[in-house]
Protein backbone atom coordinates (compact mmCIF):
# COMPACT_ATOMS: atom_id res chain seq x y z
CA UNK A 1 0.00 0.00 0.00
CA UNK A 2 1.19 3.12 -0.69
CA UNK A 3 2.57 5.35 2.31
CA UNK A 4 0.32 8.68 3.33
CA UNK A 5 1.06 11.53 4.77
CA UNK A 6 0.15 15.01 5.37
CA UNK A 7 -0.42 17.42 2.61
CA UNK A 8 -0.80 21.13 2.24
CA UNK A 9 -2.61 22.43 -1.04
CA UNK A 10 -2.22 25.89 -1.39
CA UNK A 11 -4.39 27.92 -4.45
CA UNK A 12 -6.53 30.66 -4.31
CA UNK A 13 -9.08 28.60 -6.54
CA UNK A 14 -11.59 27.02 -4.44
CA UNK A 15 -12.58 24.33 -6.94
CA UNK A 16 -8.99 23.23 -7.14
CA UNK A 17 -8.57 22.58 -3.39
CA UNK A 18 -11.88 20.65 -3.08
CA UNK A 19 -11.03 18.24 -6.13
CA UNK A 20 -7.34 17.85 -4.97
CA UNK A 21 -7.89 18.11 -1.60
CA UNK A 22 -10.59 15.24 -1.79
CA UNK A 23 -8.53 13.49 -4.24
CA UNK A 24 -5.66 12.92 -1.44
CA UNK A 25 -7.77 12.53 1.21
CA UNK A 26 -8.95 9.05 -0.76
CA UNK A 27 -5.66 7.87 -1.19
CA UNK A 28 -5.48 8.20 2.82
CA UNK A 29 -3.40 11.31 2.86
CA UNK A 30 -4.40 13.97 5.83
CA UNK A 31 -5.08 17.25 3.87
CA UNK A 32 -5.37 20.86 4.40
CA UNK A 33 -5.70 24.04 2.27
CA UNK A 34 -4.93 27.54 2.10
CA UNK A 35 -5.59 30.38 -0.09
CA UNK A 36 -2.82 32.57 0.07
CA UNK A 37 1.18 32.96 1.53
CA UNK A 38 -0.22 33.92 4.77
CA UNK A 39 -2.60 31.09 5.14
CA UNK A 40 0.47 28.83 4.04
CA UNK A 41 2.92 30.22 6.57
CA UNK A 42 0.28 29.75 9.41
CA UNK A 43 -0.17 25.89 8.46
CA UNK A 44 3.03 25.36 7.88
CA UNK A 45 3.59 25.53 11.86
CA UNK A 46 0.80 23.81 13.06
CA UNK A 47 -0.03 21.21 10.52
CA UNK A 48 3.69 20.52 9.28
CA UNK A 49 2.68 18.47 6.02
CA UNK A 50 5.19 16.27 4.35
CA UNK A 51 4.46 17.33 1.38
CA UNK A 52 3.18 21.48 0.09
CA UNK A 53 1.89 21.76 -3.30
CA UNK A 54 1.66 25.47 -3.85
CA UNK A 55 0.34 27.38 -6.84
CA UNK A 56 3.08 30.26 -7.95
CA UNK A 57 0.28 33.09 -9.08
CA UNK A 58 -1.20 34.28 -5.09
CA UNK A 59 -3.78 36.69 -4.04
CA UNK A 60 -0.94 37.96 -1.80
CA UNK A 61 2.46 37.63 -3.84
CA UNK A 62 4.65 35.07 -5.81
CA UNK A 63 3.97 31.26 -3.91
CA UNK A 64 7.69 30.48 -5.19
CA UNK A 65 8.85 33.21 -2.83
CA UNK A 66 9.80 32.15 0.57
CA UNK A 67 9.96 28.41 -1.03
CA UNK A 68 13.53 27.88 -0.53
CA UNK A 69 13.21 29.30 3.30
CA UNK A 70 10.44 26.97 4.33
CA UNK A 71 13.16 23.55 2.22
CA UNK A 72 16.18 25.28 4.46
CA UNK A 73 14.21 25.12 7.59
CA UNK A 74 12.16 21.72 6.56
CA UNK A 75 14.86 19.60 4.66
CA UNK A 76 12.58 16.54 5.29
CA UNK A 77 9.05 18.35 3.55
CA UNK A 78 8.77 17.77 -0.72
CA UNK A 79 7.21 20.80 -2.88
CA UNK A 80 4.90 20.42 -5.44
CA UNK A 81 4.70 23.59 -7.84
CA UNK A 82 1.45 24.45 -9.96
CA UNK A 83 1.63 27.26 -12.21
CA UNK A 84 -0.04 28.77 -15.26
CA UNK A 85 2.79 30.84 -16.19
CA UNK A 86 3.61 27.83 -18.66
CA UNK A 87 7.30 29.08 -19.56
CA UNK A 88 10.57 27.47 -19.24
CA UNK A 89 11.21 30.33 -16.56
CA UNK A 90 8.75 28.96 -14.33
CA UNK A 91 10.24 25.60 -14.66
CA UNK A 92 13.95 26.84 -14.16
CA UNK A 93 12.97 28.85 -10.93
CA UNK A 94 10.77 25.60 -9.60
CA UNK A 95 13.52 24.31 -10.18
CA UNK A 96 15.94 26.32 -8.47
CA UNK A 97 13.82 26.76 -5.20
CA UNK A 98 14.31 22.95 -4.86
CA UNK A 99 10.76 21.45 -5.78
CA UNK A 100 10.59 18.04 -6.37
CA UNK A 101 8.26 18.20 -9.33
CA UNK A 102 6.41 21.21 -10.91
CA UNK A 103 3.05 20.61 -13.02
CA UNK A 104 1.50 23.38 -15.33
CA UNK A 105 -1.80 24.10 -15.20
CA UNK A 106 -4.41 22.31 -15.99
CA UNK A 107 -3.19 19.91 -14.58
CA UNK A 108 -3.87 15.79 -14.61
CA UNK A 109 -5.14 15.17 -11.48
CA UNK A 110 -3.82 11.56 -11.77
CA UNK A 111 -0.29 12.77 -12.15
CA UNK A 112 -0.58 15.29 -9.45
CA UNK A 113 -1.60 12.44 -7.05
CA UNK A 114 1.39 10.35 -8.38
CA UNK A 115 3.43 13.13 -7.28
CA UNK A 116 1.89 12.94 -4.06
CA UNK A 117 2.97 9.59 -3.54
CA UNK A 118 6.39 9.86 -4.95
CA UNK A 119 7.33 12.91 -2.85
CA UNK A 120 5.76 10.88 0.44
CA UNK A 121 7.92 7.90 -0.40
CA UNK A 122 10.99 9.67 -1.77
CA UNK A 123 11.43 12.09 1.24
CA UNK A 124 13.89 14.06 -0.29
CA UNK A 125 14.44 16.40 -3.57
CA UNK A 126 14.67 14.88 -7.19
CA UNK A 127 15.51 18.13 -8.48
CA UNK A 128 18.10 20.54 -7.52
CA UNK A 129 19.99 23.12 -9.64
CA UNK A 130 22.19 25.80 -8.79
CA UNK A 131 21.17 28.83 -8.29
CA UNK A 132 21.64 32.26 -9.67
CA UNK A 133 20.69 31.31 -13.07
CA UNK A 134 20.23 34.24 -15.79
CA UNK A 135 16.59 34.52 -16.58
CA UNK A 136 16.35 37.32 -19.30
CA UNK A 137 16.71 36.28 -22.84
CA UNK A 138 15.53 32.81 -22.49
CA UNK A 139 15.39 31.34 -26.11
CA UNK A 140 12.49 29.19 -25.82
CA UNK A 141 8.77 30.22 -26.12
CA UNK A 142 5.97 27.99 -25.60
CA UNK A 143 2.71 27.03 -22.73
CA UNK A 144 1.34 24.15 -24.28
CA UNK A 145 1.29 21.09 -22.58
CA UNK A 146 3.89 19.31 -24.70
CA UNK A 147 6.42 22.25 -24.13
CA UNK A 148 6.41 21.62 -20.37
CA UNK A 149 7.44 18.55 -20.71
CA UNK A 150 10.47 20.11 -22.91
CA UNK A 151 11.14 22.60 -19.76
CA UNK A 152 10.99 19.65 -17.12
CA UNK A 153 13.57 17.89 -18.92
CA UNK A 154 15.73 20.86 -19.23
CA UNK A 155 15.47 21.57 -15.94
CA UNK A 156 16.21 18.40 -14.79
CA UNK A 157 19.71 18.24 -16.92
CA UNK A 158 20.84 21.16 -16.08
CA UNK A 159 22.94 20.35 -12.56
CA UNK A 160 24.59 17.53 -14.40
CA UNK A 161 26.58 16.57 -17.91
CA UNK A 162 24.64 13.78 -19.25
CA UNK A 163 24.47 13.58 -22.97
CA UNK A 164 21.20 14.39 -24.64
CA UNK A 165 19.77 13.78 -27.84
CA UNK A 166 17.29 15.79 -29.08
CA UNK A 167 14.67 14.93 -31.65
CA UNK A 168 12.32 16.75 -33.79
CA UNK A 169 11.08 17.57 -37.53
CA UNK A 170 12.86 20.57 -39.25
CA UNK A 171 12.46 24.08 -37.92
CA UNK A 172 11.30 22.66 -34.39
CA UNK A 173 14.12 24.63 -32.48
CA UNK A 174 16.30 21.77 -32.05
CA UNK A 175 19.31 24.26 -31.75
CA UNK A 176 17.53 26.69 -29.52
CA UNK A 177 17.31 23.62 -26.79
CA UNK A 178 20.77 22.75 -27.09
CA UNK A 179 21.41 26.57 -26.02
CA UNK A 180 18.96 26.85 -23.45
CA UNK A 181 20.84 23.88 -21.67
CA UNK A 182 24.38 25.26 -22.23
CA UNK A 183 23.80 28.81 -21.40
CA UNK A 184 21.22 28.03 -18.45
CA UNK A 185 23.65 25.07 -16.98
CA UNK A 186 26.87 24.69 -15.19
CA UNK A 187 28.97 25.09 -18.03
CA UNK A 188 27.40 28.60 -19.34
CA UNK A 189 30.71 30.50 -18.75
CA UNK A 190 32.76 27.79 -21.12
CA UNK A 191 32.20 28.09 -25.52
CA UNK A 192 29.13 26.58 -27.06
CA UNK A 193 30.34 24.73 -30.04
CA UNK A 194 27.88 23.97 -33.19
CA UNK A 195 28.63 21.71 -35.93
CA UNK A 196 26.02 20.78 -38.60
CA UNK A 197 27.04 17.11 -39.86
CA UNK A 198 24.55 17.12 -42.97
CA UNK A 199 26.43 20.54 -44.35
CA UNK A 200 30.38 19.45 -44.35
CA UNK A 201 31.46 16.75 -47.00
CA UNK A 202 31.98 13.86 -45.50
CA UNK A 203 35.55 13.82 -45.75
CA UNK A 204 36.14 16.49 -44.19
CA UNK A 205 33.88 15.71 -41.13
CA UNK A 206 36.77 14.09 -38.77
CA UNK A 207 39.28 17.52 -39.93
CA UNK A 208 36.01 19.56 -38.35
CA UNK A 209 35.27 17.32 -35.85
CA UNK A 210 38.72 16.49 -34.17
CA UNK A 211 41.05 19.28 -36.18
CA UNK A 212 44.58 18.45 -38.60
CA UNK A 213 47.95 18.72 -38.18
CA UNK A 214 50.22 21.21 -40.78
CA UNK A 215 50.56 19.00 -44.32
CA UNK A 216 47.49 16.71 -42.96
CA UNK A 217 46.15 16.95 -46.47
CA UNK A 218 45.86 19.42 -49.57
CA UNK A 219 45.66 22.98 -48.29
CA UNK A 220 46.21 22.38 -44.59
CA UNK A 221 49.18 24.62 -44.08
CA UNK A 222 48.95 24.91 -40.16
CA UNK A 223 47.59 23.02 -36.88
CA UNK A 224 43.89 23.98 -36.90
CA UNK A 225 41.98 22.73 -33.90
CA UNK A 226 39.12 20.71 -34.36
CA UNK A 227 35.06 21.67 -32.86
CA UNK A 228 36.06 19.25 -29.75
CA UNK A 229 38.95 21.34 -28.93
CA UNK A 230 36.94 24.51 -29.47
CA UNK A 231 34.47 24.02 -26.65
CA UNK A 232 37.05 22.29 -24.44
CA UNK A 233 35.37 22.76 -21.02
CA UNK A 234 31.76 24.05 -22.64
CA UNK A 235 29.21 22.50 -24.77
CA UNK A 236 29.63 20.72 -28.63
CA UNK A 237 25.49 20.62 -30.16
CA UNK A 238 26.48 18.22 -33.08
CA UNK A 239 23.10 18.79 -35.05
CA UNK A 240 21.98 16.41 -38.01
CA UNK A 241 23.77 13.85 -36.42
CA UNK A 242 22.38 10.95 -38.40
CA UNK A 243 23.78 12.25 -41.69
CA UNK A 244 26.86 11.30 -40.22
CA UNK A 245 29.19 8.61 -42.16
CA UNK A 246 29.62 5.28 -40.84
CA UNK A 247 33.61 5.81 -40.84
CA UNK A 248 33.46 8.85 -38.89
CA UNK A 249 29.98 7.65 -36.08
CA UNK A 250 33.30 4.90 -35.21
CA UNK A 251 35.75 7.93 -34.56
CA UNK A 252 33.50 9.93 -32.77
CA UNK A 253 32.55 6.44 -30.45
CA UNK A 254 36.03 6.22 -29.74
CA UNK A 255 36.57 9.96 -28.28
CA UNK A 256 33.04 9.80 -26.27
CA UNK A 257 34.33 6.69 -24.43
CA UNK A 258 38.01 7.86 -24.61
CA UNK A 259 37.47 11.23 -23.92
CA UNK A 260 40.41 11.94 -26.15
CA UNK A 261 40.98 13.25 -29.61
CA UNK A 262 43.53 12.61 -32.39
CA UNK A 263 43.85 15.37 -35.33
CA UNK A 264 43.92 14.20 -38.64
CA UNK A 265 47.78 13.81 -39.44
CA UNK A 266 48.48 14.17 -35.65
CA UNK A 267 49.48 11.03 -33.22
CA UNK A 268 49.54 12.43 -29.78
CA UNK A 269 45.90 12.71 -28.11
CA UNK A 270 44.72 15.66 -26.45
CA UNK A 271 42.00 15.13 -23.55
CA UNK A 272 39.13 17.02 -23.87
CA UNK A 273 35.99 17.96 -21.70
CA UNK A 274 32.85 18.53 -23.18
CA UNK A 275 29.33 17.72 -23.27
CA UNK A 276 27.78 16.39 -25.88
CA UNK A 277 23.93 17.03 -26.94
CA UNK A 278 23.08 16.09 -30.13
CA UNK A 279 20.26 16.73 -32.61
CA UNK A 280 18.63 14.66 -35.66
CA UNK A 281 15.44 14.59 -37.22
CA UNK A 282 15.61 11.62 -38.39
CA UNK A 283 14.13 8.06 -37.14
CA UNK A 284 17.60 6.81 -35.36
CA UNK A 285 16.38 3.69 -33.84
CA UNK A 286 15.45 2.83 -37.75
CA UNK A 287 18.88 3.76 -39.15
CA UNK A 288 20.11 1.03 -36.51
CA UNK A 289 18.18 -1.23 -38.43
CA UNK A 290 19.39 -0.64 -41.43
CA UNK A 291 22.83 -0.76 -40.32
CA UNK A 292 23.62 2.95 -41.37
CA UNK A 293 24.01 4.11 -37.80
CA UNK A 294 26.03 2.49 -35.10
CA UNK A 295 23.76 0.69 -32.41
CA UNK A 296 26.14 1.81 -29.59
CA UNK A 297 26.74 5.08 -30.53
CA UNK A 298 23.10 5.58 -30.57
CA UNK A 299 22.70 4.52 -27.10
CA UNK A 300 26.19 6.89 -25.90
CA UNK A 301 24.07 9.76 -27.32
CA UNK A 302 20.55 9.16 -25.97
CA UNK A 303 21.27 8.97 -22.81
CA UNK A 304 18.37 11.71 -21.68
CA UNK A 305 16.43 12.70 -24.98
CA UNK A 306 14.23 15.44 -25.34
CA UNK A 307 11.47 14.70 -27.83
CA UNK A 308 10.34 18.87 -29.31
CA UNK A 309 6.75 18.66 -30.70
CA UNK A 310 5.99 20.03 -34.22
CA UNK A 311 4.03 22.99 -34.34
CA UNK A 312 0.80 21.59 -35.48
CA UNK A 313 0.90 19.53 -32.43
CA UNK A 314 1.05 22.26 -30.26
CA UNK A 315 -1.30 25.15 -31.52
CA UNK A 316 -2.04 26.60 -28.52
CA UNK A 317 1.71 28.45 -28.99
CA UNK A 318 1.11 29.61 -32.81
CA UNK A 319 -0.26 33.15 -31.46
CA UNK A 320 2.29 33.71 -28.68
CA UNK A 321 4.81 32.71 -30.76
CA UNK A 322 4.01 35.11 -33.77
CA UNK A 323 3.76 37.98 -31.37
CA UNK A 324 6.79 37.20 -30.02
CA UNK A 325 8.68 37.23 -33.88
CA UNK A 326 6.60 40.19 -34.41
CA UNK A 327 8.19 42.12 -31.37
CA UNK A 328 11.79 40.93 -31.70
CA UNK A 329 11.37 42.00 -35.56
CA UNK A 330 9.95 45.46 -34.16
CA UNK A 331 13.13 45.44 -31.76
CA UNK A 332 15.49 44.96 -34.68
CA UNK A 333 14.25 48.15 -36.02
CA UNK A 334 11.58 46.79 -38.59
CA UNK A 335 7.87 48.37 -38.50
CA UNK A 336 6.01 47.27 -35.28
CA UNK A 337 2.95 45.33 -36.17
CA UNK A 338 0.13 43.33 -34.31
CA UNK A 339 -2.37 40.42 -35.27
CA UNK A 340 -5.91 41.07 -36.33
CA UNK A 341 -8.23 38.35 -34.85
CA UNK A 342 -9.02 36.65 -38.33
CA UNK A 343 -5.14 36.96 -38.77
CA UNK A 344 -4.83 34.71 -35.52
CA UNK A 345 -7.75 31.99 -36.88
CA UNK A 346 -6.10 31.99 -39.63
CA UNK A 347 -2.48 31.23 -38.16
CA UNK A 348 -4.17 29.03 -35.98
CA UNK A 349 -5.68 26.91 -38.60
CA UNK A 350 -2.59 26.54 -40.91
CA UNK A 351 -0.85 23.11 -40.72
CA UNK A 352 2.48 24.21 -40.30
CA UNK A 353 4.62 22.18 -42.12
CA UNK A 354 7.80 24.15 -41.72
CA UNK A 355 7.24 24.38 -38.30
CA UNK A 356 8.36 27.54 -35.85
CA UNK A 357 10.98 28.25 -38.87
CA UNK A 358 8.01 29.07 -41.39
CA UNK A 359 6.10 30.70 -38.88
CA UNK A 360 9.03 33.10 -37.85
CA UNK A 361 10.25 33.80 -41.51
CA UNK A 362 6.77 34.67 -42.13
CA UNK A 363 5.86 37.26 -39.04
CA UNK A 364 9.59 38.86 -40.61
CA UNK A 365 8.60 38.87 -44.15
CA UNK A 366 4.87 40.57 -42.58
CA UNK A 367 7.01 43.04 -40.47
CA UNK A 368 9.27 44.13 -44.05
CA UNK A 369 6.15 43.68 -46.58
CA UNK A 370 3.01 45.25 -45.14
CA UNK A 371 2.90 48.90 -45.22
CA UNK A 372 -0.15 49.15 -42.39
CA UNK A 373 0.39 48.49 -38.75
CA UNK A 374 -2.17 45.67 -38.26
CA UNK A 375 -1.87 42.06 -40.16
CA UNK A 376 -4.83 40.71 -41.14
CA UNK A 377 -6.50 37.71 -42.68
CA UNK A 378 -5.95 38.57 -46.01
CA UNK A 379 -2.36 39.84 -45.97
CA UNK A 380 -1.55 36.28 -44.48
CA UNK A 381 -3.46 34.36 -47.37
CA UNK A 382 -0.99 36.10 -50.26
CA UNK A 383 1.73 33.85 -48.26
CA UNK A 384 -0.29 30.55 -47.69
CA UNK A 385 -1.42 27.83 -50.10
CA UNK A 386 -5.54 29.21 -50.96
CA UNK A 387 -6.95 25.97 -49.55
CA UNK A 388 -5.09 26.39 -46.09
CA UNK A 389 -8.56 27.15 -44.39
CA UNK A 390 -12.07 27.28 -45.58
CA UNK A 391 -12.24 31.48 -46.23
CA UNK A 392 -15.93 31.36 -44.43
CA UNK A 393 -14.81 29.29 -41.32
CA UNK A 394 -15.04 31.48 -38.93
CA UNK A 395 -18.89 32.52 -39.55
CA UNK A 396 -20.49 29.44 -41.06
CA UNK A 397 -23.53 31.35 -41.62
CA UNK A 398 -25.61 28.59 -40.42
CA UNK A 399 -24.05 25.49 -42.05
CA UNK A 400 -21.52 24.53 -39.15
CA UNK A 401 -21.91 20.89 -39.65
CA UNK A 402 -21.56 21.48 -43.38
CA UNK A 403 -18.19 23.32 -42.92
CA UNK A 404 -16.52 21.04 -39.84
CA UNK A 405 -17.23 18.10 -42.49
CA UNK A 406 -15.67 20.04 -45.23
CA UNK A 407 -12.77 21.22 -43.09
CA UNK A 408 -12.32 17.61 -42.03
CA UNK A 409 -12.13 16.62 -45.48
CA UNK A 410 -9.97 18.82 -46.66
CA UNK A 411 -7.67 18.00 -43.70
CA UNK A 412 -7.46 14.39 -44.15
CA UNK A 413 -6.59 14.92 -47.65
CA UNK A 414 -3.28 16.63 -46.87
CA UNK A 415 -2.32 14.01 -44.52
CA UNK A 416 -3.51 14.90 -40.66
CA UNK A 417 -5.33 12.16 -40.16
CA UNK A 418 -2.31 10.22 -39.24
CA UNK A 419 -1.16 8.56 -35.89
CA UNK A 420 0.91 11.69 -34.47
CA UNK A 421 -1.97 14.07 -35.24
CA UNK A 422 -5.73 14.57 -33.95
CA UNK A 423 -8.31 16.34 -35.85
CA UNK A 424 -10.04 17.02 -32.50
CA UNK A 425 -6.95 18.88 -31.48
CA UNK A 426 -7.03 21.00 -34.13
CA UNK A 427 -10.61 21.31 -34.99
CA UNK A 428 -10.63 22.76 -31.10
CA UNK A 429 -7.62 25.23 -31.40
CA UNK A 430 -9.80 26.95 -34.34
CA UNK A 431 -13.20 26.97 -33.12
CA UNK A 432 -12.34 27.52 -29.32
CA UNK A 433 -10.58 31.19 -29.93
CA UNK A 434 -13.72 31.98 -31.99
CA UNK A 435 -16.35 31.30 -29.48
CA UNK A 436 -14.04 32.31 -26.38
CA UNK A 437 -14.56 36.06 -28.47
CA UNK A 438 -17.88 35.93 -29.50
CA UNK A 439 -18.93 34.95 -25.99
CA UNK A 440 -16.64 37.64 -24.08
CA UNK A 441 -17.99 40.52 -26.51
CA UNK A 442 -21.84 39.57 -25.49
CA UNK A 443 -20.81 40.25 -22.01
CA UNK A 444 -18.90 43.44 -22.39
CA UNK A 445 -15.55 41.67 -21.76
CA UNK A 446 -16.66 39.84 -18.39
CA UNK A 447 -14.91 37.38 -17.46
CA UNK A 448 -16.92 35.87 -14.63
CA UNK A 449 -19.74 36.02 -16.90
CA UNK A 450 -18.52 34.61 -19.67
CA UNK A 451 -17.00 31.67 -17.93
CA UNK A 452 -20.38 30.73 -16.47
CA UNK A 453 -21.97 30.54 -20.44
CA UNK A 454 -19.10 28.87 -20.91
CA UNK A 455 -19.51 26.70 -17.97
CA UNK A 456 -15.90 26.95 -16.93
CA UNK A 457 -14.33 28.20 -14.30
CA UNK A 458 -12.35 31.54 -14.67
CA UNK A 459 -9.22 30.03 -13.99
CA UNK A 460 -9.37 27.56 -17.28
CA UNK A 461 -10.97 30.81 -19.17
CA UNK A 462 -7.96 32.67 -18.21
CA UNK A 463 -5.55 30.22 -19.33
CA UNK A 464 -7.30 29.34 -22.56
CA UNK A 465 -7.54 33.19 -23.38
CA UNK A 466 -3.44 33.18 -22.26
CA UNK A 467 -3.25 30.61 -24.72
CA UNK A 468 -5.06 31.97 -27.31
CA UNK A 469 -3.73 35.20 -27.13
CA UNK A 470 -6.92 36.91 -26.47
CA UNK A 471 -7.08 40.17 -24.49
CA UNK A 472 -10.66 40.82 -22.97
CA UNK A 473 -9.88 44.49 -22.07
CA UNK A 474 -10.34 45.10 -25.57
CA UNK A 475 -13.64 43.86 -26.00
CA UNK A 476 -15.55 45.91 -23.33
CA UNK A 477 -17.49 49.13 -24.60
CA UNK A 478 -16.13 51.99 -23.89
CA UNK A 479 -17.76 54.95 -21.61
């Protein structure tokens, strides 16, 4: 049977301690709640739980703060964080403060009751980073569900030098993660060291990779250090890595285990320290197969891998993300602009097939192009394919069945209907923004109001407007 314990569940939503609260107190656990830092600091005298979940956004200030106090005086207690400030930062300073797991909001309450048990048994930290981590510029922008799972992981590598492998279609950001981890981890002060193994002929991959020696070949007419040697103490990101030749996978083996290169020519070894994360985005385990990648250098690389969703598979970023090209465009002195509403049902609705590479080169191409200071629908239709969304969507008129059947059509036709996608998915992240709208301008912009037509509570209508990149404040009539 599980071991129970004594919990403290601290949010300022009532609905969220009842269903937690009585979630735990099934399981056996003894459970109390509070609904602000003051109400947590009281309890956490006289009911000393084992275990605090705490939500980070408080009627009376930041629940992180004072975190790290309560660990140093209660080395024994495990912290739960819940947050819907879905960024890496969130995860980084959860991280920092010494929780033991962090969940973005919603949350599963199945996974948050897991926790619950794991932090009872466990008794002590899983994750625990250094502090004093820079915060500003973080490279990384995302708050769907399937990018916290990217942040957890990130923020679980970062105290140690594990190699990771990261995987994910083109344009994903594969590079970005790589630089996160360097420049957020122990070894941010050392040189981060790319290498792209699909642009360099292959023979002159191990001359890049481990360097050459004076007369090493044609045109080598002095020592020239290799990419290992180049972020000696720091990080190498060797992207592309399974367009690497067979000849030159066996080399690379033999340093990684080794931890010492030749140069090309040379025949004295040089020890190097370095960690490795690579990046492919192609099917590895496959290329093992088919004996064009080596089955143990494969598993020397994947070590911890970090799996980055496409962007169709994670819509509820598409907005955020454009805004955010948008305003770094605007900060490197192009034309500030802003999305029209049919702009954003229109970005949401487009499959992305180039992933958060097409969408950026196409908020910069907006920024340069479009002589007024608002996008709209039809600007963005002169740059995508004129079946990339039914032009009446948005107001069926009507005929909604007639156009979700349509739109379904037209989607399984260019290939969504396949195991890694869901129609529902992405049926919801184009309908959902319109109705969120349409029911928030009936209602003057009320957002207590419009959750109960919505029959939500204002908590998930926050988020989902967060999400969707919708600002109420706009939609209320003025005086």
């Amino acid at each position: 049977m599980p071991a129970t314990g004594a919990v403290l569940v601290v949010d300022d939503d009532p609905a969220i301690c009842v269903v937690v609260g009585e979630a735990l107190r099934r399981q056996g656990h003894k459970v109390k709640t509070a609904a602000s830092i003051r109400e947590r600091a009281a309890l956490m005298d006289s009911f000393a739980p084992d275990v605090l979940i705490t939500d980070v956004m408080l009627p009376d200030g930041d629940g992180l703060d004072g975190v790290a106090d309560i660990l140093a005086a209660r080395p024994d207690l495990n912290v739960i964080i819940l947050s819907a400030q879905n960024t890496l930062n969130t995860a980084i300073r959860a991280t920092e403060k010494g929780a033991f797991e962090y969940l973005p909001k919603p949350f599963d309450l199945n996974e948050l009751t897991r926790a619950v048990s794991d932090a009872i048994g466990a008794r002590e930290s899983e994750i625990a980073s250094e502090a004093g981590l820079p915060h500003d510029g973080l490279p990384l922008v995302g708050r769907s569900p399937a990018m916290q799972e990217v942040y957890r992981t990130i923020a679980r590598v970062l105290s140690n030098d594990l190699s990771i492998l990261v995987l994910g279609e083109s344009g994903t950001g594969k590079e970005l993660v790589a630089e996160a981890i360097h420049s957020l981890g122990q070894r941010r002060t050392k040189p981060f060291v790319a290498i792209n193994m699909a642009a360099i002929p292959r023979e002159l991959i191990e001359a890049e990779l481990f360097g050459y020696e004076k007369g090493a070949f044609t045109g080598a007419h002095a020592r020239t250090a290799g990419k290992f040697e180049q972020a000696q103490g720091g990080t190498l990101f060797l992207d592309e890595i399974g367009d690497m030749p067979m000849e030159a996978q066996t080399r690379l083996l033999r340093v990684l285990q080794s931890g010492e290169v030749t140069t090309v020519g040379g025949s004295k070894p040089v020890r190097v320290n370095v960690r490795i994360i690579a990046a492919t985005n192609k099917d590895l385990p496959t290329l093992v197969e088919d004996g064009r990648f080596r089955q143990d250098l494969y598993y020397r690389l994947n070590v911890v891998p970090i799996a980055l969703p496409p962007l169709r598979e994670r819509r509820e970023d598409v907005i955020l993300l454009a805004r955010h090209f948008l305003e770094r465009a605007a900060q490197e002195g192009l034309p500030r602009k802003t999305l029209s509403d049919d702009a954003a049902q229109l970005l949401m609705a487009w499959h992305w097939p180039g992933n958060v590479r097409e969408l950026q080169n196409m908020m910069q191409r907006l920024s340069v192009l479009t002589r007024e200071n608002v996008i709209n629908a039809d600007m963005l239709r002169h740059l995508l394919p004129l079946d990339a969304v039914p032009a009446d969507f948005a107001a069926p008129d009507g005929h909604l069945a007639h156009a979700i059947r349509d739109w379904a059509k037209r989607q399984l036709g260019i290939g969504l209907g396949q195991p890694n996608r869901t129609l529902h998915d992405d049926l919801l992240a184009l309908v959902e923004p319109v109705l969120l709208h349409e029911v928030l301008a009936s209602v003057d912009g009320n957002q207590i109001r419009a959750a109960a037509i919505l029959g939500i509570n204002r908590n998930t209508l926050r988020k989902k407007l967060t999400d969707y990149g919708l600002d109420p404040l706009s939609l209320r009539v003025a005086d």
